[in-house]
Protein backbone atom coordinates (compact mmCIF):
# COMPACT_ATOMS: atom_id res chain seq x y z
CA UNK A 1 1.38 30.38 36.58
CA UNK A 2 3.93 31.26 33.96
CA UNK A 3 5.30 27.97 34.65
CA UNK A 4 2.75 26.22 34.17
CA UNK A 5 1.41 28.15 30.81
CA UNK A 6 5.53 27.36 29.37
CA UNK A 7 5.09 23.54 30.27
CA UNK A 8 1.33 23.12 29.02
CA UNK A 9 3.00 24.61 25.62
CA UNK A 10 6.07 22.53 25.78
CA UNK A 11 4.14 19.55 25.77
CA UNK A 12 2.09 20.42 23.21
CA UNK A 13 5.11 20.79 20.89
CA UNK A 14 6.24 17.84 22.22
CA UNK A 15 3.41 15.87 21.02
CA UNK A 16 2.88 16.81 17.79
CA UNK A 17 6.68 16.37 17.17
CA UNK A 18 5.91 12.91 18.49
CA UNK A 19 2.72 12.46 15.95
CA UNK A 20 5.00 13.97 13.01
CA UNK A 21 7.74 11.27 14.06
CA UNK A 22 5.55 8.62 14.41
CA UNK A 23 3.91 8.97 10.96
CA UNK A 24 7.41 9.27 9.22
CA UNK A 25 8.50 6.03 10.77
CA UNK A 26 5.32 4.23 10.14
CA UNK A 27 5.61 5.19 6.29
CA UNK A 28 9.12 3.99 6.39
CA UNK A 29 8.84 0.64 8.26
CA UNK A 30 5.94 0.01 5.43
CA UNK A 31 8.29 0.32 2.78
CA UNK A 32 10.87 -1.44 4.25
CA UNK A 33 8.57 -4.52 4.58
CA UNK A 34 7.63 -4.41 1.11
CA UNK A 35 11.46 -4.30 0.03
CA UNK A 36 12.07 -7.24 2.27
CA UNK A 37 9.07 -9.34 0.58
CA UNK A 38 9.68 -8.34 -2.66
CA UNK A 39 13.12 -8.85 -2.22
CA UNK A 40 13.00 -5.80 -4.62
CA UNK A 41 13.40 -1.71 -4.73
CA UNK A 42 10.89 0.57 -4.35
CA UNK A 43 10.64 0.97 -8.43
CA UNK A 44 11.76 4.32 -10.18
CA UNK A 45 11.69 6.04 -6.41
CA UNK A 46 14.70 3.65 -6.04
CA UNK A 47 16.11 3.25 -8.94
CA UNK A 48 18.90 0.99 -8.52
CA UNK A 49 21.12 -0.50 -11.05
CA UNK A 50 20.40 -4.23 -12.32
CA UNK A 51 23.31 -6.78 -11.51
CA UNK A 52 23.34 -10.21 -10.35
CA UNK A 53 23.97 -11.59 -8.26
CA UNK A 54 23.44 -9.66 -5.20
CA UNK A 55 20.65 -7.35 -5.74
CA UNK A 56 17.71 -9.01 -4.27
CA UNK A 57 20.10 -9.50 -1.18
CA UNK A 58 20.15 -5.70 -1.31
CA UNK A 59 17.19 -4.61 -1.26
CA UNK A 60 15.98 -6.84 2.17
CA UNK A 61 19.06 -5.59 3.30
CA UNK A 62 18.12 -2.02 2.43
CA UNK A 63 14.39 -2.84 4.25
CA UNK A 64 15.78 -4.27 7.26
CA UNK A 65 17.78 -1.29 7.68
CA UNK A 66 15.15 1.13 6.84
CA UNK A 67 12.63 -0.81 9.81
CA UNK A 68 15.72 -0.59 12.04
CA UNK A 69 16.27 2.91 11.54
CA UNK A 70 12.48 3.75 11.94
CA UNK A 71 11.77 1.74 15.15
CA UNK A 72 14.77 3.22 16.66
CA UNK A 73 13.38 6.59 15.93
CA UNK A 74 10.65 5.68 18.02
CA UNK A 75 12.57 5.36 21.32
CA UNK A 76 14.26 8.12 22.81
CA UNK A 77 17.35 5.93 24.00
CA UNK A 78 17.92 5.24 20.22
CA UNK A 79 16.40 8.12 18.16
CA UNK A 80 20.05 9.98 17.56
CA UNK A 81 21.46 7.31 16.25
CA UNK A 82 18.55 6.29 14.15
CA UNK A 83 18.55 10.01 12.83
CA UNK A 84 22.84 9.72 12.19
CA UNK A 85 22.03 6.41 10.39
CA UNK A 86 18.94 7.85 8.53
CA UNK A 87 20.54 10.66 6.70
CA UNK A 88 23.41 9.08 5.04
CA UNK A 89 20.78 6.37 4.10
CA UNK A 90 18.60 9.20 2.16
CA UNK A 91 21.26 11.22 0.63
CA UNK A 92 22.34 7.84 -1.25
CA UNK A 93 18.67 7.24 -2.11
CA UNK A 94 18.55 10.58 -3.32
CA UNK A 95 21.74 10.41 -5.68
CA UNK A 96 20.17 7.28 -7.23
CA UNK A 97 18.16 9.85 -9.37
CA UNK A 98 20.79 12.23 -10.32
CA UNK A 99 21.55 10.09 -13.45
CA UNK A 100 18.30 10.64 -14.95
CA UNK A 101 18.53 14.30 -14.01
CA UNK A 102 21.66 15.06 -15.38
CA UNK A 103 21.03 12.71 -18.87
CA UNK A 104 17.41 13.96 -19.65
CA UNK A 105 17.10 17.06 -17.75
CA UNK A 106 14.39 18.84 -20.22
CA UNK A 107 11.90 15.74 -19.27
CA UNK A 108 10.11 17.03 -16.52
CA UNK A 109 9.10 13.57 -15.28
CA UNK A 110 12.36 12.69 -13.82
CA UNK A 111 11.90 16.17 -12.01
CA UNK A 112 9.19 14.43 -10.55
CA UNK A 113 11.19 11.82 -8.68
CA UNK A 114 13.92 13.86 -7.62
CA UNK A 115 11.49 16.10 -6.07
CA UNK A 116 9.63 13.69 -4.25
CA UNK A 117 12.89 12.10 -2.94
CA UNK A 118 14.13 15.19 -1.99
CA UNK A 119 10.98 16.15 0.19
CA UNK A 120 11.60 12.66 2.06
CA UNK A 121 15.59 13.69 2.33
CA UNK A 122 14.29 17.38 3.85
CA UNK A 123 12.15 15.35 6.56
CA UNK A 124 14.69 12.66 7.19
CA UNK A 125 17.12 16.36 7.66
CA UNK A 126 14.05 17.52 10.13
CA UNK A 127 14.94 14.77 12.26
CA UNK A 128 18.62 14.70 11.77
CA UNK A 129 18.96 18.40 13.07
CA UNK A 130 16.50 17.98 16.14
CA UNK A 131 17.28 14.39 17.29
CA UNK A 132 20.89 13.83 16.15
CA UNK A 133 22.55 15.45 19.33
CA UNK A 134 25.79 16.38 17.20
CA UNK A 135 24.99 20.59 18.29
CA UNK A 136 28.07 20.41 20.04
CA UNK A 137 30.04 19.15 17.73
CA UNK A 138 32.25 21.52 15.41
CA UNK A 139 31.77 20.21 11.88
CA UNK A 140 27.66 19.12 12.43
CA UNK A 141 26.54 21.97 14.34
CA UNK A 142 26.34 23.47 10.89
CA UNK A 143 23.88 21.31 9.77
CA UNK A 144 21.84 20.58 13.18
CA UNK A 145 19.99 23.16 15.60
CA UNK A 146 18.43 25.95 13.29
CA UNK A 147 20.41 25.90 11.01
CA UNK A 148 19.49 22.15 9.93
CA UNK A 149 16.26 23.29 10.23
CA UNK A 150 16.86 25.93 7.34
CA UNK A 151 18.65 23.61 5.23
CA UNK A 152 15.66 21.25 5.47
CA UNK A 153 13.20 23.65 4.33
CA UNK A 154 14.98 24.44 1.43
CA UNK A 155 15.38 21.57 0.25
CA UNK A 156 12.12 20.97 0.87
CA UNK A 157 10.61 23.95 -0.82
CA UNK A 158 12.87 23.75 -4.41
CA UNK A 159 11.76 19.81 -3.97
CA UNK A 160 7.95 20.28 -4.45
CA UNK A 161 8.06 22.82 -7.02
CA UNK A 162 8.95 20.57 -9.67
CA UNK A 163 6.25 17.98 -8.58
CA UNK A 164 3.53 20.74 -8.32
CA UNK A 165 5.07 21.50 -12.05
CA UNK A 166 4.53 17.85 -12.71
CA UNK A 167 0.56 18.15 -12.01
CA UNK A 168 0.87 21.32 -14.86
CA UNK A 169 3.19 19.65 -17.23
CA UNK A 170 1.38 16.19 -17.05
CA UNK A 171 -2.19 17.43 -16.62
CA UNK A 172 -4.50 14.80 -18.23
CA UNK A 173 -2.51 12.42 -16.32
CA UNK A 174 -3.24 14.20 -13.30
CA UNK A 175 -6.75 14.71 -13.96
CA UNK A 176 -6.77 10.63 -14.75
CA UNK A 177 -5.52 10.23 -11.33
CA UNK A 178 -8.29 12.02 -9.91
CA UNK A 179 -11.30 9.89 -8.62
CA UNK A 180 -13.69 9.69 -10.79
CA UNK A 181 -16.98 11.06 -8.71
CA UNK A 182 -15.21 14.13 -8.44
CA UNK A 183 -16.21 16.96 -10.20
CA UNK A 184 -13.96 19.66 -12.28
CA UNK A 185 -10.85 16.91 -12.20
CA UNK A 186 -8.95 18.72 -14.52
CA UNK A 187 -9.17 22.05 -12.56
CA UNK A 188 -8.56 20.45 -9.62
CA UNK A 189 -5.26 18.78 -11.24
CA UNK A 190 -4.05 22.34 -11.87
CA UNK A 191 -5.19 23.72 -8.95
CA UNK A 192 -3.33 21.37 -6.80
CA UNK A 193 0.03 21.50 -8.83
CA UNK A 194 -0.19 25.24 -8.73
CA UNK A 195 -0.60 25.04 -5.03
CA UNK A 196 1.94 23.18 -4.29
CA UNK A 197 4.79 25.07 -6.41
CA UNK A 198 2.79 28.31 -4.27
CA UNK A 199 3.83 26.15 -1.10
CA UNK A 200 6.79 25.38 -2.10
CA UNK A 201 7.81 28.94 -3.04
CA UNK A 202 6.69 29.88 0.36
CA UNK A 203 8.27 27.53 2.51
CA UNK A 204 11.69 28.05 0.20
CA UNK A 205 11.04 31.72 0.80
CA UNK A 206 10.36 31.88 4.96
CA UNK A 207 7.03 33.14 4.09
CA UNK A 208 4.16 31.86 6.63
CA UNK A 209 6.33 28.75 6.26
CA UNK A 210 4.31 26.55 8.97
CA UNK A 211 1.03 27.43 7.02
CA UNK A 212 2.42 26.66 3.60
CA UNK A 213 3.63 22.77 5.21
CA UNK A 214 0.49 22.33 6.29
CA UNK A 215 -1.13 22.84 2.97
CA UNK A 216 1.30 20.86 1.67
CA UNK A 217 0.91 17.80 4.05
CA UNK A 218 -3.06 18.10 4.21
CA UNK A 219 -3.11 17.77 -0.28
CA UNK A 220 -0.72 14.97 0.48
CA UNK A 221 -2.86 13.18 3.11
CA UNK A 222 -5.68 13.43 0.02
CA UNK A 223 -3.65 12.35 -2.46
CA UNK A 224 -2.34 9.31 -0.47
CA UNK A 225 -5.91 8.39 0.46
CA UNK A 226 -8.16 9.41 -2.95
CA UNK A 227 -5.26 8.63 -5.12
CA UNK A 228 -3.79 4.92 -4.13
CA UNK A 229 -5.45 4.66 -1.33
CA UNK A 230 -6.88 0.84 -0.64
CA UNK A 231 -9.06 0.36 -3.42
CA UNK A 232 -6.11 0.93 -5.95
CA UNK A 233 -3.99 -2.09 -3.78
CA UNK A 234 -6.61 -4.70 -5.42
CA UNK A 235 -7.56 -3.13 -8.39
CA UNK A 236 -7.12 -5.55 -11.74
CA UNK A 237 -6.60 -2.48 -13.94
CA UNK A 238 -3.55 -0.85 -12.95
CA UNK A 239 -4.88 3.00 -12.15
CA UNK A 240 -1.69 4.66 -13.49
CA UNK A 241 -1.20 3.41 -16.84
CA UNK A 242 2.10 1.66 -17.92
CA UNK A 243 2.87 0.44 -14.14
CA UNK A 244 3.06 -3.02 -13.30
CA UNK A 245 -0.12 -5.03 -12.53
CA UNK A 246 -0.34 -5.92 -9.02
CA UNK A 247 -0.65 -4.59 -5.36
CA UNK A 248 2.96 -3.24 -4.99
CA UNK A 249 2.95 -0.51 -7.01
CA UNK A 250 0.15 1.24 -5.79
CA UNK A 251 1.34 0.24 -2.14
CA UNK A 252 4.51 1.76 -2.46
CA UNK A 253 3.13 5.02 -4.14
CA UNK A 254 0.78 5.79 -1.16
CA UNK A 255 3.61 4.93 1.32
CA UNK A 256 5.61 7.30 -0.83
CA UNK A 257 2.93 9.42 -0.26
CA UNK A 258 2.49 8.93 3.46
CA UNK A 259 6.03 9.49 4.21
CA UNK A 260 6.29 12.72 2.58
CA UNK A 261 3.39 14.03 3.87
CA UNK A 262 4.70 13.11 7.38
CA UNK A 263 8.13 15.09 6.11
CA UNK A 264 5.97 17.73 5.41
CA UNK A 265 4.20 17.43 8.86
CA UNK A 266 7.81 17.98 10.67
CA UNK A 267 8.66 21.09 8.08
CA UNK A 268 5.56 22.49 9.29
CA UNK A 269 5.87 22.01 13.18
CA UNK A 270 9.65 22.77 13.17
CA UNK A 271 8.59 26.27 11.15
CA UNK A 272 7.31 29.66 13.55
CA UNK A 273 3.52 30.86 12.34
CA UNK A 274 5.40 33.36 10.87
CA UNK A 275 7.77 34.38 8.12
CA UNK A 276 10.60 32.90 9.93
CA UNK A 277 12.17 30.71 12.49
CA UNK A 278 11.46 27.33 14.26
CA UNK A 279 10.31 25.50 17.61
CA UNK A 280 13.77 25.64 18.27
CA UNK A 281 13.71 29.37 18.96
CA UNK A 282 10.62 29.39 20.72
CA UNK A 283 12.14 25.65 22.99
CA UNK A 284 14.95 28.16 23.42
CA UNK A 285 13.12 31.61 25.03
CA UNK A 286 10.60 29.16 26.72
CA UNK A 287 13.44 27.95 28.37
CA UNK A 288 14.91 30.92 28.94
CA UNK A 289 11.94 32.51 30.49
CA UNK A 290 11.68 29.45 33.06
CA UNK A 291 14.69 30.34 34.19
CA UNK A 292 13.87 34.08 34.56
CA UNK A 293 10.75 32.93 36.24
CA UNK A 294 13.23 30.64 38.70
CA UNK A 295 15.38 33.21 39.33
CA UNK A 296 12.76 35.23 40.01
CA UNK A 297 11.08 32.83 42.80
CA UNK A 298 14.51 32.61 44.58
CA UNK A 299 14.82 36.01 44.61
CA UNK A 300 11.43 36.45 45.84
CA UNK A 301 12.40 33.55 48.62
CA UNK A 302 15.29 35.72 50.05
């Protein structure tokens, strides 16, 4: 019976690690296609240097690799070396905004960026640190196992405070942002940054960690889908003003959106209910009570 109870759980963790995965890949294999038919980066979340020539070979280059990477994630033959791949791949896309950090650091809108980055970088390290298989290995057991799971919720929890700052700082941009049947949209543009530097803080923190990720990735999933959800994709008036005209921008923000809502997702199901710890520990004592419950039954044989 105990058996059964430890499987029936063991599954269920197993699938919505698979629903968390799935999402993350999905959002990434979307913005690789748009790199590869643009022939172009994903705008100031990628903002790499002009030259020519060479740069539009890039950036398919860059969404070939990202669809690669995500498909392979899919498939449990290939998922650790899609996650070894993946990570190098995001700490790269995340030094592409140190520049702007480091020249204007008192803007808070390059904050912004960085932050959201570094939430996709702290799912991408979700996936590294479960799916890698590099525990036994002397240098990356540091970052894999629990311990990668630590590392990814900090970075994920000092990465949304400064975009739930961003809703504060840039409120009436916010509130702009805010569909415009909805009532009270400038209190809900502070109540949303405010909860998400309160997530943050908690997740950072080990405090009800899995509850605080799943605030986070359920105001994502309504930003992605309220915010630039489809109607913004073939909208003639650009909703955020001073972006390019078009369908790609507002494509690649809800992407954006998606995928770190999905890296939220895996923060959240790789976090314990309570102030601390991860599936991993519970994987680890379900395991170890099937095979005190083993043990047991041969015991019980003799």
């Amino acid at each position: 019976m105990a058996t059964k109870r430890a499987e029936v759980i063991d599954l269920s963790m197993a699938d919505r690690q698979q629903r968390a995965v799935s999402l993350f890949s999905i959002g990434m294999i979307g913005m690789g296609a748009l790199s590869v038919i643009s022939r172009d980066f994903a705008f100031d979340w990628q903002p790499v240097p002009a030259f020519h020539p060479g740069r539009e070979g890039l950036a398919v280059l860059c969404g070939l690799f990202m669809i690669a990477f995500s498909v392979a994630l899919l498939f449990r033959r290939t998922a650790a070396l899609a996650a070894r791949a993946m990570l190098p791949f995001l700490l790269a896309w995340l030094c592409l905004k140190i520049p702007a950090v480091v020249a204007v650091p008192q803007i808070e809108g390059v904050w912004i960026g960085f932050g959201e980055v570094g939430m996709l970088l702290a799912g991408g390290w979700v996936l590294f640190a479960r799916l890698s298989d590099l525990g036994r290995s002397a240098f990356f057991s540091r970052f894999t196992g629990q311990r990668g799971i630590r590392i990814a919720q900090v970075i994920f929890g000092l990465a949304v405070i400064p975009v739930g700052l961003g809703h504060i700082f840039y409120v009436q941009i916010t509130a702009g942002l805010v569909p415009s049947w909805m009532p009270f949209r400038l209190g809900l543009a502070y109540l949303t940054g405010v909860g998400q530097i309160v997530c943050g803080v908690a997740i950072l923190f080990s405090f009800l960690p899995r509850l605080a990720a799943l605030v986070e990735a359920s105001m994502l999933a309504l930003f992605a889908f309220f915010v630039w959800g489809p109607d913004t994709w073939f909208a003639v008036t650009p909703k955020l003003a001073g972006t390019p005209p078009g369908s790609r921008f507002p494509l690649t923000a809800f992407l954006i959106t998606w995928v770190i809502g999905a890296s939220a997702l895996l923060i959240a199901n790789n976090s314990a209910s309570g102030e601390s710890g991860s599936f991993a520990d519970r994987e680890s004592s379900l395991e170890s009570r099937r095979r005190q419950i083993r043990s047991e039954s041969v015991l019980k044989g003799k």
